[in-house]
PDB file of N, CA and C in Angstrom:
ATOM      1  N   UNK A   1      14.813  12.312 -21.422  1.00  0.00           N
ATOM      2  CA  UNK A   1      13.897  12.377 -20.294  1.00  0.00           C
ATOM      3  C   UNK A   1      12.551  11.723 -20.611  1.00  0.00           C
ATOM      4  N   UNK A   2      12.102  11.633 -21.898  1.00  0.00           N
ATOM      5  CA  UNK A   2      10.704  10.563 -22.098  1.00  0.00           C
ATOM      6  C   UNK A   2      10.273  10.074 -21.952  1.00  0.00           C
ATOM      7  N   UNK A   3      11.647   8.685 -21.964  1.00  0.00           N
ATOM      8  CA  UNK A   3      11.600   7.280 -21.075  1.00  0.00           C
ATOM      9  C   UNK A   3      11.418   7.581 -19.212  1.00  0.00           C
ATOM     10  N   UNK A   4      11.631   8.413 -18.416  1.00  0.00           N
ATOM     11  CA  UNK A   4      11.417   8.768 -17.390  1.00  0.00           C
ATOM     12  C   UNK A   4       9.838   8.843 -17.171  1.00  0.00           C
ATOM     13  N   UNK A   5       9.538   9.784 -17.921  1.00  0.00           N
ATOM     14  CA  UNK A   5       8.061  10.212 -18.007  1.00  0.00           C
ATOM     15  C   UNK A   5       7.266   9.201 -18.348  1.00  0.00           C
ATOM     16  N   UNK A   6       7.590   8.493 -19.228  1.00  0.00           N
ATOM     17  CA  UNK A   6       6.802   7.540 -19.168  1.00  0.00           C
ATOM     18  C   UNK A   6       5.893   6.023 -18.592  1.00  0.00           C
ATOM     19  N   UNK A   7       7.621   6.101 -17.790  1.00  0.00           N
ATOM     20  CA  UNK A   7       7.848   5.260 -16.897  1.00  0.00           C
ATOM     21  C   UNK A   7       6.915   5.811 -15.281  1.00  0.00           C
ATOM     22  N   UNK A   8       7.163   7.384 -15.154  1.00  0.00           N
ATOM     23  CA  UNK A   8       6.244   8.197 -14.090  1.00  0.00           C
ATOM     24  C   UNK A   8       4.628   7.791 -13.959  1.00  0.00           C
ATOM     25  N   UNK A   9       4.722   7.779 -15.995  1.00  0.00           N
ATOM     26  CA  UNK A   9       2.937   7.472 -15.923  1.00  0.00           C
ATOM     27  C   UNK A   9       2.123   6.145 -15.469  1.00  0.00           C
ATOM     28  N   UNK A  10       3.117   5.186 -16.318  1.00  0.00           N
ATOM     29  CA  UNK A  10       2.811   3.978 -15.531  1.00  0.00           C
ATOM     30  C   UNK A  10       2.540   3.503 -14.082  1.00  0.00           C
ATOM     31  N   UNK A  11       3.316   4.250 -13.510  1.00  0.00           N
ATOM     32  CA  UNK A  11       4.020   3.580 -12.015  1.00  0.00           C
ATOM     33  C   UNK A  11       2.447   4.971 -11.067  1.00  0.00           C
ATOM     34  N   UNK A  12       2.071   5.916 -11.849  1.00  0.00           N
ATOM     35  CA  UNK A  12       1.144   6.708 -11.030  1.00  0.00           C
ATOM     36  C   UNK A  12      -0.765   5.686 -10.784  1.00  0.00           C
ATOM     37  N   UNK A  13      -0.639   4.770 -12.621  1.00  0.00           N
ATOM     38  CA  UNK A  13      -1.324   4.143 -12.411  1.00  0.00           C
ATOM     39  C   UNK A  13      -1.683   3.152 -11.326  1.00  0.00           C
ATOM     40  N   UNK A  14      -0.690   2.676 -11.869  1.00  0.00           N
ATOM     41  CA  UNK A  14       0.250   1.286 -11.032  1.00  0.00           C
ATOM     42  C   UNK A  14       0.344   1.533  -9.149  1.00  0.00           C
ATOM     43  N   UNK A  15       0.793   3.023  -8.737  1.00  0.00           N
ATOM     44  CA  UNK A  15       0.532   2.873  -7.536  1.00  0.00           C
ATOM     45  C   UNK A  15      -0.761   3.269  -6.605  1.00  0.00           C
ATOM     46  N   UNK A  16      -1.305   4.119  -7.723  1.00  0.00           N
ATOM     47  CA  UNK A  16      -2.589   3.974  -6.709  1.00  0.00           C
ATOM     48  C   UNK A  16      -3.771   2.544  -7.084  1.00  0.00           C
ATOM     49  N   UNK A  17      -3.162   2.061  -7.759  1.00  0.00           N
ATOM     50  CA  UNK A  17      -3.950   0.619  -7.716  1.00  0.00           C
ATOM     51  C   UNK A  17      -3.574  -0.239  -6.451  1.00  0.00           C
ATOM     52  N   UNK A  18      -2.157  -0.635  -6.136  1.00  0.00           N
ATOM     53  CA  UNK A  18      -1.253  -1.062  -5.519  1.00  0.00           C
ATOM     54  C   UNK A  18      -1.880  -0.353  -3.732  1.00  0.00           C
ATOM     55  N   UNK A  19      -2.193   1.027  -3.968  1.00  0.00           N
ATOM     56  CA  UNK A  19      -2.574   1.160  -2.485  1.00  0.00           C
ATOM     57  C   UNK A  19      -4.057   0.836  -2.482  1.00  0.00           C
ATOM     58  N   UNK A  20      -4.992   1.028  -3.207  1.00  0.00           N
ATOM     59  CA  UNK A  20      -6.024   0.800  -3.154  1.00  0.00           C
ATOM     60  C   UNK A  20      -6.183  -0.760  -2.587  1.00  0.00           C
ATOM     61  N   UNK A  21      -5.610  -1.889  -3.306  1.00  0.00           N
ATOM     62  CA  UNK A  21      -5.679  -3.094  -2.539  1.00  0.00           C
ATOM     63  C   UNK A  21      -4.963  -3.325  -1.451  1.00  0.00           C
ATOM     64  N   UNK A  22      -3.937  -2.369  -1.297  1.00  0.00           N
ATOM     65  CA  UNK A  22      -3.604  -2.430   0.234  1.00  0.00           C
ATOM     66  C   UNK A  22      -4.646  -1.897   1.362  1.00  0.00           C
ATOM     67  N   UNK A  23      -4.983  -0.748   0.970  1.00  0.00           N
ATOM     68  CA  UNK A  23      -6.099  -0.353   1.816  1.00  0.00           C
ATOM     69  C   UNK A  23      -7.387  -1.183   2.371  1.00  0.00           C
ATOM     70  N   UNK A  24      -7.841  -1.652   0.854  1.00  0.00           N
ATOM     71  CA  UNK A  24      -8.823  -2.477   1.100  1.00  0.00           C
ATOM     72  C   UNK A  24      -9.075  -3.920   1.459  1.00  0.00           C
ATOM     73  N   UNK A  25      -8.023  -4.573   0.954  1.00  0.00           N
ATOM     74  CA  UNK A  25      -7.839  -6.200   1.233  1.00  0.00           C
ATOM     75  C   UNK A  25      -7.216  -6.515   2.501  1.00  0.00           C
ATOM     76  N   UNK A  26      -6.198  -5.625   2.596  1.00  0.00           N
ATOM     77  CA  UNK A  26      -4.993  -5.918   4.541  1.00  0.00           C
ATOM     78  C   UNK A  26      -5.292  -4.177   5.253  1.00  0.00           C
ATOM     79  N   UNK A  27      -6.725  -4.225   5.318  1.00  0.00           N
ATOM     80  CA  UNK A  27      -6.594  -2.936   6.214  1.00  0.00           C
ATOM     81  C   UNK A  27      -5.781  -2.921   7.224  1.00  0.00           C
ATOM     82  N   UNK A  28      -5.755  -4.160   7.885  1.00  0.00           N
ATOM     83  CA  UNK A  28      -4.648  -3.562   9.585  1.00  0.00           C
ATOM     84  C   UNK A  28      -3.544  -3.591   8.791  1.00  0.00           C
ATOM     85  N   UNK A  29      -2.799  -4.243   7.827  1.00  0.00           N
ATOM     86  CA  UNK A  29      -1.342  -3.606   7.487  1.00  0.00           C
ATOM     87  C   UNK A  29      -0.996  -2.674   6.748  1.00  0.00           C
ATOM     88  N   UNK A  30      -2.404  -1.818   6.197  1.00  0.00           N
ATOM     89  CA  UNK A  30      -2.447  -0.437   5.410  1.00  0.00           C
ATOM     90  C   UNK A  30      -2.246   0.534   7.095  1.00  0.00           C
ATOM     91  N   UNK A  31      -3.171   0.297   7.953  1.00  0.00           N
ATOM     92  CA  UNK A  31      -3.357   0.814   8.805  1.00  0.00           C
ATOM     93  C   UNK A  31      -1.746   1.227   9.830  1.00  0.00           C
ATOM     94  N   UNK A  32      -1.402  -0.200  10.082  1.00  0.00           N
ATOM     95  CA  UNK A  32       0.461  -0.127  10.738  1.00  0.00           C
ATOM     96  C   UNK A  32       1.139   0.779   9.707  1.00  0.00           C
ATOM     97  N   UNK A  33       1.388   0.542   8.541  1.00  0.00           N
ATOM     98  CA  UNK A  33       2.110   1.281   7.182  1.00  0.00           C
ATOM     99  C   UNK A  33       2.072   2.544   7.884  1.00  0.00           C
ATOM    100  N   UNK A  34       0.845   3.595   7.808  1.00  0.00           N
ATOM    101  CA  UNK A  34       0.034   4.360   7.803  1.00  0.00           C
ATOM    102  C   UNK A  34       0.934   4.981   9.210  1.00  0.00           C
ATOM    103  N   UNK A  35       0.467   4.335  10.184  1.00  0.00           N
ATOM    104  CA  UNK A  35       0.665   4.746  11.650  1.00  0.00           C
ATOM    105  C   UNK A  35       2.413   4.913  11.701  1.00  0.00           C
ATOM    106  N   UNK A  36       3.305   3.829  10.870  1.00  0.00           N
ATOM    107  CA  UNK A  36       4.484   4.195  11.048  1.00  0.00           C
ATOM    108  C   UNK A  36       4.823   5.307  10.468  1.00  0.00           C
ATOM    109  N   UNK A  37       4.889   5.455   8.802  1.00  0.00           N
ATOM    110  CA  UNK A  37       5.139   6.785   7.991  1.00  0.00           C
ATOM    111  C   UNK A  37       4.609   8.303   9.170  1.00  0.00           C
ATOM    112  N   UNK A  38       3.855   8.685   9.816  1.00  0.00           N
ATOM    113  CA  UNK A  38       3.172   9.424  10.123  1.00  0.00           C
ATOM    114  C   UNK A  38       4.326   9.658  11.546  1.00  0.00           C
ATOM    115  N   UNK A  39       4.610   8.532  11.937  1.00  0.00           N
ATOM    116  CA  UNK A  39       5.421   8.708  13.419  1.00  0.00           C
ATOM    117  C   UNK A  39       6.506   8.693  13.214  1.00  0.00           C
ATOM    118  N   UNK A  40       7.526   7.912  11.988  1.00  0.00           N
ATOM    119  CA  UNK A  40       8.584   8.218  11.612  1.00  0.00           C
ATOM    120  C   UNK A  40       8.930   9.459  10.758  1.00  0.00           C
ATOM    121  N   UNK A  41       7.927  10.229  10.484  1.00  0.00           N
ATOM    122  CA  UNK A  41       7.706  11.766   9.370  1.00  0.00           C
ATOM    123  C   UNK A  41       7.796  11.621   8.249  1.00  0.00           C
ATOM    124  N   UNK A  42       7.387  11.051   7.731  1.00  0.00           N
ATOM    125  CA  UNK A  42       8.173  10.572   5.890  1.00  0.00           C
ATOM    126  C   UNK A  42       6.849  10.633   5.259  1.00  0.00           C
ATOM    127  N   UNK A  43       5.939  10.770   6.079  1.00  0.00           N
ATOM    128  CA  UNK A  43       4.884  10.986   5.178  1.00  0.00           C
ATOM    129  C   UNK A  43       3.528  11.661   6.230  1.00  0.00           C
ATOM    130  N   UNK A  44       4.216  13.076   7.109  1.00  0.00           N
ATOM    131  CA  UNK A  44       3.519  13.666   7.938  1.00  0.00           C
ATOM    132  C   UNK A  44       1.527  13.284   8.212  1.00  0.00           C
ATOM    133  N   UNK A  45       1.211  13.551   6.839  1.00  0.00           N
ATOM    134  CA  UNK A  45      -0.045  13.219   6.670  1.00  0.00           C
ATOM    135  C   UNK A  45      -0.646  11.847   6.137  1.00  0.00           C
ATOM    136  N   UNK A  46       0.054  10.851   6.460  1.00  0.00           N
ATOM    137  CA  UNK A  46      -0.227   9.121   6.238  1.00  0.00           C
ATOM    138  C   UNK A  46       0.225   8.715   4.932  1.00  0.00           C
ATOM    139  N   UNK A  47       0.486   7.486   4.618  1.00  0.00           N
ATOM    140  CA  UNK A  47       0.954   7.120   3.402  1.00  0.00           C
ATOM    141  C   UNK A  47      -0.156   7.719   2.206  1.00  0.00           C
ATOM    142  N   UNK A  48       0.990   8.280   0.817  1.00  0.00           N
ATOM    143  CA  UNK A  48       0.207   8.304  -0.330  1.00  0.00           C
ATOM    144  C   UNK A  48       0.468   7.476  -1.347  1.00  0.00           C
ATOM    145  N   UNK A  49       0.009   7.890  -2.600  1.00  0.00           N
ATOM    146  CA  UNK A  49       0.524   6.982  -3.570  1.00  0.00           C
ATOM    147  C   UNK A  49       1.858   7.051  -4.015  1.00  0.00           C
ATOM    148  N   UNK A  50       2.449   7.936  -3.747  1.00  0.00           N
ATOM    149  CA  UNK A  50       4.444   8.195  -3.909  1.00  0.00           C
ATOM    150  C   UNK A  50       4.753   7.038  -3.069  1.00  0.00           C
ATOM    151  N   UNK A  51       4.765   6.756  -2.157  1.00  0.00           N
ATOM    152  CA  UNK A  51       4.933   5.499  -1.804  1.00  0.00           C
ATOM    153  C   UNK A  51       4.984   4.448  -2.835  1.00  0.00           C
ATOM    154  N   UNK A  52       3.648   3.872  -3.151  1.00  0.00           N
ATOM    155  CA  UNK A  52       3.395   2.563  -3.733  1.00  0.00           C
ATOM    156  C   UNK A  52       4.274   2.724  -5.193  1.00  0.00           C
ATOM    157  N   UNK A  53       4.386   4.284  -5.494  1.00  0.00           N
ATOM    158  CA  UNK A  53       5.020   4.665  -6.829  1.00  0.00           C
ATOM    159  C   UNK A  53       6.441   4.557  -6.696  1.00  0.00           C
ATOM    160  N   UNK A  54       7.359   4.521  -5.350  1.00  0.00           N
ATOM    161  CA  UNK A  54       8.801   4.264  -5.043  1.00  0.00           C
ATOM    162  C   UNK A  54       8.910   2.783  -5.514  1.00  0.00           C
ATOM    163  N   UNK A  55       7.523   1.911  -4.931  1.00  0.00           N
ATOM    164  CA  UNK A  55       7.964   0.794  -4.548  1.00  0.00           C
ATOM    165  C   UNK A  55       8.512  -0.081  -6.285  1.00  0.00           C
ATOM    166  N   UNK A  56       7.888   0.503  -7.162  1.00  0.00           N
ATOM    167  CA  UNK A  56       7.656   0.263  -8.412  1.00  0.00           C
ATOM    168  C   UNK A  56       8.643   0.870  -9.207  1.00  0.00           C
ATOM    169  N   UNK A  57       9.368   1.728  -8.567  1.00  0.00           N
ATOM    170  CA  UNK A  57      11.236   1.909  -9.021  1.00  0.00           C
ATOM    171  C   UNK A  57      11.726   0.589  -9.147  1.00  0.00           C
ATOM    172  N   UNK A  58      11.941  -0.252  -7.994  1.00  0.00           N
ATOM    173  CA  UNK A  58      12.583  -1.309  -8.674  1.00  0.00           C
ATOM    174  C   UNK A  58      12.323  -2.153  -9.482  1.00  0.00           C
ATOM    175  N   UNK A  59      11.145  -2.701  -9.994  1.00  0.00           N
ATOM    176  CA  UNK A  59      10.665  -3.044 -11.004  1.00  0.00           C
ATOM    177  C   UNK A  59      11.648  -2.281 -12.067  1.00  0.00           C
ATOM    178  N   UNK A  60      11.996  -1.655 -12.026  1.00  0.00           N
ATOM    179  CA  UNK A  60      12.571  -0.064 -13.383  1.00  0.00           C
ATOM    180  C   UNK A  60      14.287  -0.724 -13.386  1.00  0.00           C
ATOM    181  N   UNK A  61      14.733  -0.970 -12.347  1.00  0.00           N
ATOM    182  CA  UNK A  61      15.921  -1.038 -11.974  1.00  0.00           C
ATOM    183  C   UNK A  61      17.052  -1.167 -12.814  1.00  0.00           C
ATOM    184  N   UNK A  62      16.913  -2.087 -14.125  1.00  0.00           N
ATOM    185  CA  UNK A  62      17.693  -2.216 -15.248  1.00  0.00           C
ATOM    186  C   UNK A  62      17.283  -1.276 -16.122  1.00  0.00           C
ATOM    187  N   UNK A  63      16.564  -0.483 -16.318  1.00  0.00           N
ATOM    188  CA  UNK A  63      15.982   0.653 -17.115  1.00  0.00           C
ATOM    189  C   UNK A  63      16.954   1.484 -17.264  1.00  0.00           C
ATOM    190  N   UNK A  64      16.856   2.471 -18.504  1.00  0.00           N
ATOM    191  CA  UNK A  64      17.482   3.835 -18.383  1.00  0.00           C
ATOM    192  C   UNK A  64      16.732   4.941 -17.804  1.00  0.00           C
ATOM    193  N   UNK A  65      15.288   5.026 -17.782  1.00  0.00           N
ATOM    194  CA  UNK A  65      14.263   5.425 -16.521  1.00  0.00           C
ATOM    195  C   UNK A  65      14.839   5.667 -15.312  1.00  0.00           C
ATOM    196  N   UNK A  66      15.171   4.333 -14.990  1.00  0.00           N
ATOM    197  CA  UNK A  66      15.586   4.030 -13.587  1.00  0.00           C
ATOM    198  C   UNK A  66      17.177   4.911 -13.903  1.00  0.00           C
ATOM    199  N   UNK A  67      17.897   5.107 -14.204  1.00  0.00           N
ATOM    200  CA  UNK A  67      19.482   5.486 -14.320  1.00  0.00           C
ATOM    201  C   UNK A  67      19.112   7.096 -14.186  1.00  0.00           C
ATOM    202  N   UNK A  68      18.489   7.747 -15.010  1.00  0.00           N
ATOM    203  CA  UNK A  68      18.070   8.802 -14.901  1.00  0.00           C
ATOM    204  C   UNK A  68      17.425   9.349 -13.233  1.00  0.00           C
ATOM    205  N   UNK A  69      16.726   8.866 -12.983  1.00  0.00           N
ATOM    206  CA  UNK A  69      16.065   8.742 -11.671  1.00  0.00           C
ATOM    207  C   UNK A  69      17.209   8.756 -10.811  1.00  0.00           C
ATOM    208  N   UNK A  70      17.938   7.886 -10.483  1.00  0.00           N
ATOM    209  CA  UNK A  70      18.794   7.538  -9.904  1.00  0.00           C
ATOM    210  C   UNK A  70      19.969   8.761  -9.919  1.00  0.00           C
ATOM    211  N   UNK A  71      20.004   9.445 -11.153  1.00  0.00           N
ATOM    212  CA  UNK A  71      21.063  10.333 -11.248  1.00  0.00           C
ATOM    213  C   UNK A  71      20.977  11.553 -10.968  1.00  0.00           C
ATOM    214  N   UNK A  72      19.426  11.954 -10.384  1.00  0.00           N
ATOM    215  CA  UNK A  72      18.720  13.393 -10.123  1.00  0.00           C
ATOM    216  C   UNK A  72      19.596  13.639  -9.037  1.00  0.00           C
ATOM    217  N   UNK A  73      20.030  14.361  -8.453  1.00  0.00           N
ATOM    218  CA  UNK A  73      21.090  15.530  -7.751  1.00  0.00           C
ATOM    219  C   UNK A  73      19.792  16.493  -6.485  1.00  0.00           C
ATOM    220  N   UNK A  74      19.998  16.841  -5.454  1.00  0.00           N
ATOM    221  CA  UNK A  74      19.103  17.391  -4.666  1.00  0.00           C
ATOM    222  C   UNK A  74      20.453  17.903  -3.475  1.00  0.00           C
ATOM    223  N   UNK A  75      19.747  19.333  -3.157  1.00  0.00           N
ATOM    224  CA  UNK A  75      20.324  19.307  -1.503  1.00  0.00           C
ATOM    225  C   UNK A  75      19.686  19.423  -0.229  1.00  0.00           C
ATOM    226  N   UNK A  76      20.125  19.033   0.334  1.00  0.00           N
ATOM    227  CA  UNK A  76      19.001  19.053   1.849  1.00  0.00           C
ATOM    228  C   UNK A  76      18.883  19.739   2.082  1.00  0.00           C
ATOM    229  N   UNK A  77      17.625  20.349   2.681  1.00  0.00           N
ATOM    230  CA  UNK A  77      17.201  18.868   2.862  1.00  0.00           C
ATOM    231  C   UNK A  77      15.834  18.254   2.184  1.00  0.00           C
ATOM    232  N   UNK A  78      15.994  18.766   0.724  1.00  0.00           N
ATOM    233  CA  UNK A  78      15.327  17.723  -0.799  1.00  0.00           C
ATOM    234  C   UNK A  78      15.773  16.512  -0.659  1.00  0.00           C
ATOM    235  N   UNK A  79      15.101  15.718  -0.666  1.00  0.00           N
ATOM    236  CA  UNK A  79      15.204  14.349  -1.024  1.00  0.00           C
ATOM    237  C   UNK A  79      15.590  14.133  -2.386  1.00  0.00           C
ATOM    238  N   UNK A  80      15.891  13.124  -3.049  1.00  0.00           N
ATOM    239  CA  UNK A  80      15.864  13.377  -4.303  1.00  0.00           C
ATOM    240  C   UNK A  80      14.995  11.979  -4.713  1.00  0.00           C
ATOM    241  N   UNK A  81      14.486  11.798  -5.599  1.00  0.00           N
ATOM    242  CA  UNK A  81      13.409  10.717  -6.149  1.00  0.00           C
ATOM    243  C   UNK A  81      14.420   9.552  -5.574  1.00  0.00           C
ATOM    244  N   UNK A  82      15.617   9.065  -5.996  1.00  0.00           N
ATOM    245  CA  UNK A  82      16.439   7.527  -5.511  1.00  0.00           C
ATOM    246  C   UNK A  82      16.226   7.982  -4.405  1.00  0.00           C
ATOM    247  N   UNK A  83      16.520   8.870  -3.280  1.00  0.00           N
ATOM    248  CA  UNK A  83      16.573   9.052  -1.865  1.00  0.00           C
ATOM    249  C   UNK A  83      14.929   8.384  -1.484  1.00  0.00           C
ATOM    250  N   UNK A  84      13.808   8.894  -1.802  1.00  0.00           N
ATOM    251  CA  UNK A  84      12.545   8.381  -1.717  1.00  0.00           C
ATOM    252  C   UNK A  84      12.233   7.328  -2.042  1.00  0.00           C
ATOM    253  N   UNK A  85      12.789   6.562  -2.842  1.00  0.00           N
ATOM    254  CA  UNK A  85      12.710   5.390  -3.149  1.00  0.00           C
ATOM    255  C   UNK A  85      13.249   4.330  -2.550  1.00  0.00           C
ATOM    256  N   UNK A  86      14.730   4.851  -1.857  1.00  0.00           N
ATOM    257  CA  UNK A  86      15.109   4.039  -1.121  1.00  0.00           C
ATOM    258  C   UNK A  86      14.261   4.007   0.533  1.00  0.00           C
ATOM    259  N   UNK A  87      14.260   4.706   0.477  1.00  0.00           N
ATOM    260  CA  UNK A  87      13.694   4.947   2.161  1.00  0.00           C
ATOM    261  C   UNK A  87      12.554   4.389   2.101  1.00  0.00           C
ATOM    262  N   UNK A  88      11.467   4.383   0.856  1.00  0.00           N
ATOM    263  CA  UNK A  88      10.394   3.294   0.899  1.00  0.00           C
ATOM    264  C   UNK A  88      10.574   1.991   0.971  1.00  0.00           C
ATOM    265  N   UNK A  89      11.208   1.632  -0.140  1.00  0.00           N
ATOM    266  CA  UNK A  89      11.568   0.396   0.201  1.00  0.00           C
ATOM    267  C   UNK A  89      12.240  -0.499   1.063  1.00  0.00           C
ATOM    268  N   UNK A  90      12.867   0.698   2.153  1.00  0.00           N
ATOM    269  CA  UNK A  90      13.653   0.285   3.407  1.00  0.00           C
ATOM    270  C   UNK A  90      11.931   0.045   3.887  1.00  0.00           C
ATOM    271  N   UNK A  91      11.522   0.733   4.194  1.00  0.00           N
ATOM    272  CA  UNK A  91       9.925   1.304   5.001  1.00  0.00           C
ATOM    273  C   UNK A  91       9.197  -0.242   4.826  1.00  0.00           C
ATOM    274  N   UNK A  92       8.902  -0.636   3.482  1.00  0.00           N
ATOM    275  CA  UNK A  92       8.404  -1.400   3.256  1.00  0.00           C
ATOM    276  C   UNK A  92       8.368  -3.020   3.566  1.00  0.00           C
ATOM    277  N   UNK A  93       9.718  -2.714   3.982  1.00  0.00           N
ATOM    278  CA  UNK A  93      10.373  -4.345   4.451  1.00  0.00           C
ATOM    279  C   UNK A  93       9.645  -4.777   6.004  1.00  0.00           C
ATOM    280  N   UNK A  94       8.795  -3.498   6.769  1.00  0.00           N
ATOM    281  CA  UNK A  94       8.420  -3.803   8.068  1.00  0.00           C
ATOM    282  C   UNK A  94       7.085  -4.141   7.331  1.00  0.00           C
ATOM    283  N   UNK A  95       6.774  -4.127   6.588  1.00  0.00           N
ATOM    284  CA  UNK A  95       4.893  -4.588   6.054  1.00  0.00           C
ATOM    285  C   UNK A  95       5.209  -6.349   6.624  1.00  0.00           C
ATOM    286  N   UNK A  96       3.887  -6.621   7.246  1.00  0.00           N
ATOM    287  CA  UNK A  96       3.782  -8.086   8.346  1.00  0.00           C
ATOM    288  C   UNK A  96       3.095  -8.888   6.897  1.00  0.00           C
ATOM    289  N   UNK A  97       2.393  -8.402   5.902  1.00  0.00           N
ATOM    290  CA  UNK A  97       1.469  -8.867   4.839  1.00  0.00           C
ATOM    291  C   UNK A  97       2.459  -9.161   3.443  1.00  0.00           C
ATOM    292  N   UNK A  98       2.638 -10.349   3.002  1.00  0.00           N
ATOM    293  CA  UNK A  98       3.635  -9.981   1.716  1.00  0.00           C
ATOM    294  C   UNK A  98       2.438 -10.048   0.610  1.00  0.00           C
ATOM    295  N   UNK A  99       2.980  -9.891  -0.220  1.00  0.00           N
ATOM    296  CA  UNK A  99       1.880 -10.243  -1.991  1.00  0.00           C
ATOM    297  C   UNK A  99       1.592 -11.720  -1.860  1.00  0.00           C
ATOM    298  N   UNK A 100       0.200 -11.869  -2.367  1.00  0.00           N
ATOM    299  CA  UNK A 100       0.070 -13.256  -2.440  1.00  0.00           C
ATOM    300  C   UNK A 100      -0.569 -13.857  -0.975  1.00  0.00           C
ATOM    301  N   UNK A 101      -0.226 -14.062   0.611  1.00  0.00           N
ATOM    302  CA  UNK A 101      -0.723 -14.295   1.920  1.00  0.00           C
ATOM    303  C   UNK A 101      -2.182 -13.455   2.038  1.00  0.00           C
TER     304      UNK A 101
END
């Protein structure tokens, strides 16, 4: 489980950096993000950094991090960390702003 944790710590850095320049550089597409999560329920009270921290699972993807993650077990209606991860990164595919534009 180490490699998990460690991988957690990174990616906590990593995503609130990741929202911070979303917030601040593409406010209207922090803002849409924001307005969808909130109306679709996935994130009742507006996007957080678990978000930007899903998005940074796949980065992990060949990892044993990632295998572990992937292998966590939940019942509904728990999500389980891959369940959150996927649904972000489904989520994420409506962002109008890519990296880099």
């Amino acid at each position: 489980m180490q490699h998990k944790y460690m991988a957690e710590n990174l990616m906590g850095e990593m995503g609130e950096a990741l929202m911070n320049i979303h917030k601040y550089q593409f406010p209207e597409d922090y803002q849409s993000l924001n307005s969808y999560v909130k109306r679709n329920g996935d994130y009742p009270n507006g996007v957080t950094v678990e978000f930007y921290k899903n998005m940074f699972w796949g980065g992990f993807n060949k990892t044993f991090a990632y295998a572990q993650m992937k292998a966590i077990k939940t019942s509904s209606p728990i999500a389980s960390p891959y369940d959150k991860y996927y649904r972000d990164n489904y989520t994420a595919g409506f962002l109008k702003k890519l990296c880099g534009n």
